[in-house]
N, C-alpha and C. Protein backbone atom coordinates (compact mmCIF):
# COMPACT_ATOMS: atom_id res chain seq x y z
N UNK A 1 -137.37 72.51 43.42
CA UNK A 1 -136.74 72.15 44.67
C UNK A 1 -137.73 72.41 45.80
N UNK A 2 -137.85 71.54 46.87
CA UNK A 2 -138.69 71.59 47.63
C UNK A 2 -138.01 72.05 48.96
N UNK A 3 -138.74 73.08 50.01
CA UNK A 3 -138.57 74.10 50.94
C UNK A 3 -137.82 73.29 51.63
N UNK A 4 -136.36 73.68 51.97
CA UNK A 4 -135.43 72.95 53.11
C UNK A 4 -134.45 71.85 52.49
N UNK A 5 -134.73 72.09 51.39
CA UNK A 5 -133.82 70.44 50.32
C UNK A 5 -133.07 71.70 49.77
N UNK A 6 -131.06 71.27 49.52
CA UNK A 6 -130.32 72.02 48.93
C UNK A 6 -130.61 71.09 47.66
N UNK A 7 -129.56 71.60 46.97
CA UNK A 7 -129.16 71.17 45.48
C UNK A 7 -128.48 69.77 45.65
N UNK A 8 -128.18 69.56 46.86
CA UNK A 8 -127.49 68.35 46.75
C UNK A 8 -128.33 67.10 47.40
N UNK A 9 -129.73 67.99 47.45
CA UNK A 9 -130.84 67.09 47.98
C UNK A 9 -131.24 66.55 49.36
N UNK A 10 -129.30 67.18 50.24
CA UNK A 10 -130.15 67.25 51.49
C UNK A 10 -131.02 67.94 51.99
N UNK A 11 -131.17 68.05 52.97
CA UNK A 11 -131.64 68.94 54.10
C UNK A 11 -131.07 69.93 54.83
N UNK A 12 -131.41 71.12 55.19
CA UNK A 12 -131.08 71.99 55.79
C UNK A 12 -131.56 73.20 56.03
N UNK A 13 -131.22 74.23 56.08
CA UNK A 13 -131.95 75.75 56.57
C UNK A 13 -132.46 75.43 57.44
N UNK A 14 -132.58 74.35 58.49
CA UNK A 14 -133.02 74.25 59.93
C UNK A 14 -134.67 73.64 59.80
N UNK A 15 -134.94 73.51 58.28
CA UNK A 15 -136.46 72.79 58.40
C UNK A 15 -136.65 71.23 58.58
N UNK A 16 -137.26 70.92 59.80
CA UNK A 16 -136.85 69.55 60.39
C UNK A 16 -138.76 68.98 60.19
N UNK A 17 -139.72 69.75 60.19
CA UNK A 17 -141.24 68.92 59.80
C UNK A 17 -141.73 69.98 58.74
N UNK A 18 -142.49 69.22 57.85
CA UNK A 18 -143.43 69.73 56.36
C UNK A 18 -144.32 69.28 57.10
N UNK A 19 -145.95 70.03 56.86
CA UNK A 19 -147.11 70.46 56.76
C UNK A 19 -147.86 70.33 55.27
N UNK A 20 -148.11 68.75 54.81
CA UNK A 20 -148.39 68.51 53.22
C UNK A 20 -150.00 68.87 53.14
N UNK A 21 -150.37 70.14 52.87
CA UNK A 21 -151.46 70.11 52.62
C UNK A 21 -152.11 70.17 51.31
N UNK A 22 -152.51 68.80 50.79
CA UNK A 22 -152.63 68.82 49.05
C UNK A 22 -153.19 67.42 49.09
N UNK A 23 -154.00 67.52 47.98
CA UNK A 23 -154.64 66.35 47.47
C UNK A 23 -153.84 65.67 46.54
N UNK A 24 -152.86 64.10 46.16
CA UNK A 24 -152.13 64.03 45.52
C UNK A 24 -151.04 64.00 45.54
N UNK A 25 -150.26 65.04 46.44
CA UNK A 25 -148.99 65.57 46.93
C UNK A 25 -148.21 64.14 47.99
N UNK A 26 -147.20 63.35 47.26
CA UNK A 26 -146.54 63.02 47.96
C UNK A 26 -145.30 63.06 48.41
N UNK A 27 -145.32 62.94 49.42
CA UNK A 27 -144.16 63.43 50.23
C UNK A 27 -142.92 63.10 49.78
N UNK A 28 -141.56 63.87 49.58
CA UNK A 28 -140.99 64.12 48.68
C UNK A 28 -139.58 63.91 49.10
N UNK A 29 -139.47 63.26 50.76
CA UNK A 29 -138.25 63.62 51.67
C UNK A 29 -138.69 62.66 52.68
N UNK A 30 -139.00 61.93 52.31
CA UNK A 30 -139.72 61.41 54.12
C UNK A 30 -138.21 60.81 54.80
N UNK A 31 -137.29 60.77 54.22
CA UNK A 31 -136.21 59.98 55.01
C UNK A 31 -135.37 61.23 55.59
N UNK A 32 -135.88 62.62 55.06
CA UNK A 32 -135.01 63.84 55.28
C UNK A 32 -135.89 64.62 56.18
N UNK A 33 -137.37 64.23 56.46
CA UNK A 33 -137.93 65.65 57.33
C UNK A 33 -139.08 64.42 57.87
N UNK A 34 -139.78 64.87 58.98
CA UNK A 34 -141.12 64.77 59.58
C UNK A 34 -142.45 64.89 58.85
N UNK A 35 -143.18 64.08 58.03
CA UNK A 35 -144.41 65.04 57.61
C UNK A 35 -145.63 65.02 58.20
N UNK A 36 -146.73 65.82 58.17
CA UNK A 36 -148.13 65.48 58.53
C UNK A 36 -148.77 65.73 57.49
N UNK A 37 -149.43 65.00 56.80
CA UNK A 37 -150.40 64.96 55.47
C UNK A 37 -151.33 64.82 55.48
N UNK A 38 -152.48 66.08 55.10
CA UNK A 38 -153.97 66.19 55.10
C UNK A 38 -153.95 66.11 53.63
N UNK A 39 -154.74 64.83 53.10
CA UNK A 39 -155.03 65.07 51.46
C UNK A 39 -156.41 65.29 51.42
N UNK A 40 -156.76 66.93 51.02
CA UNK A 40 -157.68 67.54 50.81
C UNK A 40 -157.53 68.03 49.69
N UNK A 41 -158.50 68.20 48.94
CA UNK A 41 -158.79 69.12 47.20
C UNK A 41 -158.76 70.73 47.74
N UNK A 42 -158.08 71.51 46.50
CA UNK A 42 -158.30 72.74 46.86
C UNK A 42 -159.32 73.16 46.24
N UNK A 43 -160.21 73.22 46.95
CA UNK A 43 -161.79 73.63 46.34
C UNK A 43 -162.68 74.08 47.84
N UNK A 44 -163.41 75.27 46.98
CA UNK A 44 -163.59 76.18 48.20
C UNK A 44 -164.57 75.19 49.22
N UNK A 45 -165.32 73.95 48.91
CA UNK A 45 -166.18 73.35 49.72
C UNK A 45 -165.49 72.33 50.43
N UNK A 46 -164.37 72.90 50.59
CA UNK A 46 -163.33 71.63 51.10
C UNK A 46 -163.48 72.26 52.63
N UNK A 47 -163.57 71.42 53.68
CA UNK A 47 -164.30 71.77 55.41
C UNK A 47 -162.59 72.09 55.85
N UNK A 48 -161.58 72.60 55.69
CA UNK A 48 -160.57 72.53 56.69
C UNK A 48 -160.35 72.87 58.13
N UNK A 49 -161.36 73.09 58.28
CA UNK A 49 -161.66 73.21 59.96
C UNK A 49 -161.58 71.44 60.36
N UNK A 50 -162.48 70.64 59.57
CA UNK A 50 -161.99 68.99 60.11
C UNK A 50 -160.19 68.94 60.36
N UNK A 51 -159.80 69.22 60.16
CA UNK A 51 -157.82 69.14 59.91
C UNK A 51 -157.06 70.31 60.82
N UNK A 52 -158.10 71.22 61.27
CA UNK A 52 -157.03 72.30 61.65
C UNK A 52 -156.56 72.25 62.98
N UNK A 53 -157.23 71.15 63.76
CA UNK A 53 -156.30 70.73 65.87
C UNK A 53 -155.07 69.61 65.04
N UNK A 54 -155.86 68.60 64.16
CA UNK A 54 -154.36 67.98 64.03
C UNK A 54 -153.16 68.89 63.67
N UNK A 55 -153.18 69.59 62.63
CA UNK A 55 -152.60 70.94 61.92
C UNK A 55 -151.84 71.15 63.10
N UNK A 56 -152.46 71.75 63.88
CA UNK A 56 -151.86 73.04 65.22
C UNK A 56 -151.64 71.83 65.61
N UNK A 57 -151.70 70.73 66.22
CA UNK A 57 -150.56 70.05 66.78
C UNK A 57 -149.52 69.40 66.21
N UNK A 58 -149.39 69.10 65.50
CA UNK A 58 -148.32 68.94 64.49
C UNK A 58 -147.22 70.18 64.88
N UNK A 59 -147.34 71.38 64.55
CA UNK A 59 -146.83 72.39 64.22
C UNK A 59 -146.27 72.58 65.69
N UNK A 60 -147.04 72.76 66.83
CA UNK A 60 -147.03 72.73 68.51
C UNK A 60 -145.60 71.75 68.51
N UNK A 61 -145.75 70.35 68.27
CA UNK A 61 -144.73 69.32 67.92
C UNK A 61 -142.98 69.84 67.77
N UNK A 62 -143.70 70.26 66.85
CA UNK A 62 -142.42 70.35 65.64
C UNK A 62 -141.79 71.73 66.96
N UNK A 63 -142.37 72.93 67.29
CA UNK A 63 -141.85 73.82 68.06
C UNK A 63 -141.36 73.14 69.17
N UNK A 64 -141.93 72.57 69.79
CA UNK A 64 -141.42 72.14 71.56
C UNK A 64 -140.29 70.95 70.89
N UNK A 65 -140.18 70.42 70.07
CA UNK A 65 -138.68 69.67 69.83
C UNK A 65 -137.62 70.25 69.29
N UNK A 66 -137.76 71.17 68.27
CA UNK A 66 -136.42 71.68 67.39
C UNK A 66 -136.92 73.21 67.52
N UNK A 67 -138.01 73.88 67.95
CA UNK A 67 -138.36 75.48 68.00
C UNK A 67 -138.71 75.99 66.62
N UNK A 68 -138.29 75.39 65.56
CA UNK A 68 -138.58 75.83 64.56
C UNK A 68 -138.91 75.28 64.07
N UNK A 69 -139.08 75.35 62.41
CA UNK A 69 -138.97 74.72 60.75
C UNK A 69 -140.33 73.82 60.65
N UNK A 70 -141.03 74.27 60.46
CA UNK A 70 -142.50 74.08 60.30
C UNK A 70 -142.61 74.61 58.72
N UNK A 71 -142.68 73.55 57.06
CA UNK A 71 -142.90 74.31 56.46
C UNK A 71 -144.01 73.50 55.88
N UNK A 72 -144.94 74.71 55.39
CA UNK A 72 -146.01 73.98 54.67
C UNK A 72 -146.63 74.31 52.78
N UNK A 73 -146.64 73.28 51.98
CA UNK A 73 -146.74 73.66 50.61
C UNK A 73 -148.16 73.12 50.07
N UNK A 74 -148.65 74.06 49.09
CA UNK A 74 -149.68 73.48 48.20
C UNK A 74 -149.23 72.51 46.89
N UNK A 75 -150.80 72.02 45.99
CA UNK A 75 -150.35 71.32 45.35
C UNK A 75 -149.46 71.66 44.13
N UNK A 76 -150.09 72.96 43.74
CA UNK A 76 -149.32 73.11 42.24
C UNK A 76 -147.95 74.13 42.59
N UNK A 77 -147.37 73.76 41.67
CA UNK A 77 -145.77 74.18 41.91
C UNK A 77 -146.19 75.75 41.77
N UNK A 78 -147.40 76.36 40.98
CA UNK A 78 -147.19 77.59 40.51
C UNK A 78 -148.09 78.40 41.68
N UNK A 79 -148.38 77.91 42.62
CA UNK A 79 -149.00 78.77 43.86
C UNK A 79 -148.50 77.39 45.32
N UNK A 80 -147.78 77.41 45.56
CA UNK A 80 -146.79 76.94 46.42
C UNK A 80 -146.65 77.82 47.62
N UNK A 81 -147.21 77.85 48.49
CA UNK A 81 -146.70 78.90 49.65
C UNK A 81 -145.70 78.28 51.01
N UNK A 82 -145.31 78.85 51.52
CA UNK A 82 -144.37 78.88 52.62
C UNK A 82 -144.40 79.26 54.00
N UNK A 83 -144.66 78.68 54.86
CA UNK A 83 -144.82 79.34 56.14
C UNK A 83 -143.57 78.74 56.96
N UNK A 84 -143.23 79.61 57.72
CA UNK A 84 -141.91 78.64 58.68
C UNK A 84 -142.22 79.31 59.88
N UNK A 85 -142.50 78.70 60.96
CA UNK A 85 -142.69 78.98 62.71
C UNK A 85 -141.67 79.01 63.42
């Protein structure tokens, strides 16, 4: 289940934009949330400094309209992290 999707596949817990940062990873809700998608490899020679003003504005975005629910996931299900603003 993906961050902010119940069991019944809506939306809710107040997360209104995803932060897709993954190579591969497609977006999984687009009719249920906002996304911004950097498809980058997770590999340490990967530059994410190129991505990180769009990043912070995105996120800037998402705060000055709804204040919250900024969440962002990796690619593999088994290191998946979570941030919410």
């Amino acid at each position: 289940m993906s961050p902010g999707v119940g069991e019944d596949g809506e939306g809710g817990g107040g997360v209104s934009h995803i932060l897709n940062v993954a190579f591969g990873v497609e977006n999984a809700f687009p009719d249920l949330f906002i996304y911004k998608t950097v498809s980058i490899l997770d590999h340490p020679d990967a530059d994410l400094l190129l991505h990180i003003q769009d990043c912070c504005d995105f996120i800037q975005q998402a705060r000055n309209e709804f204040g919250s629910g900024c969440s962002e996931r990796h690619a593999r299900p088994d290191n998946w992290d979570t941030a919410v603003v």
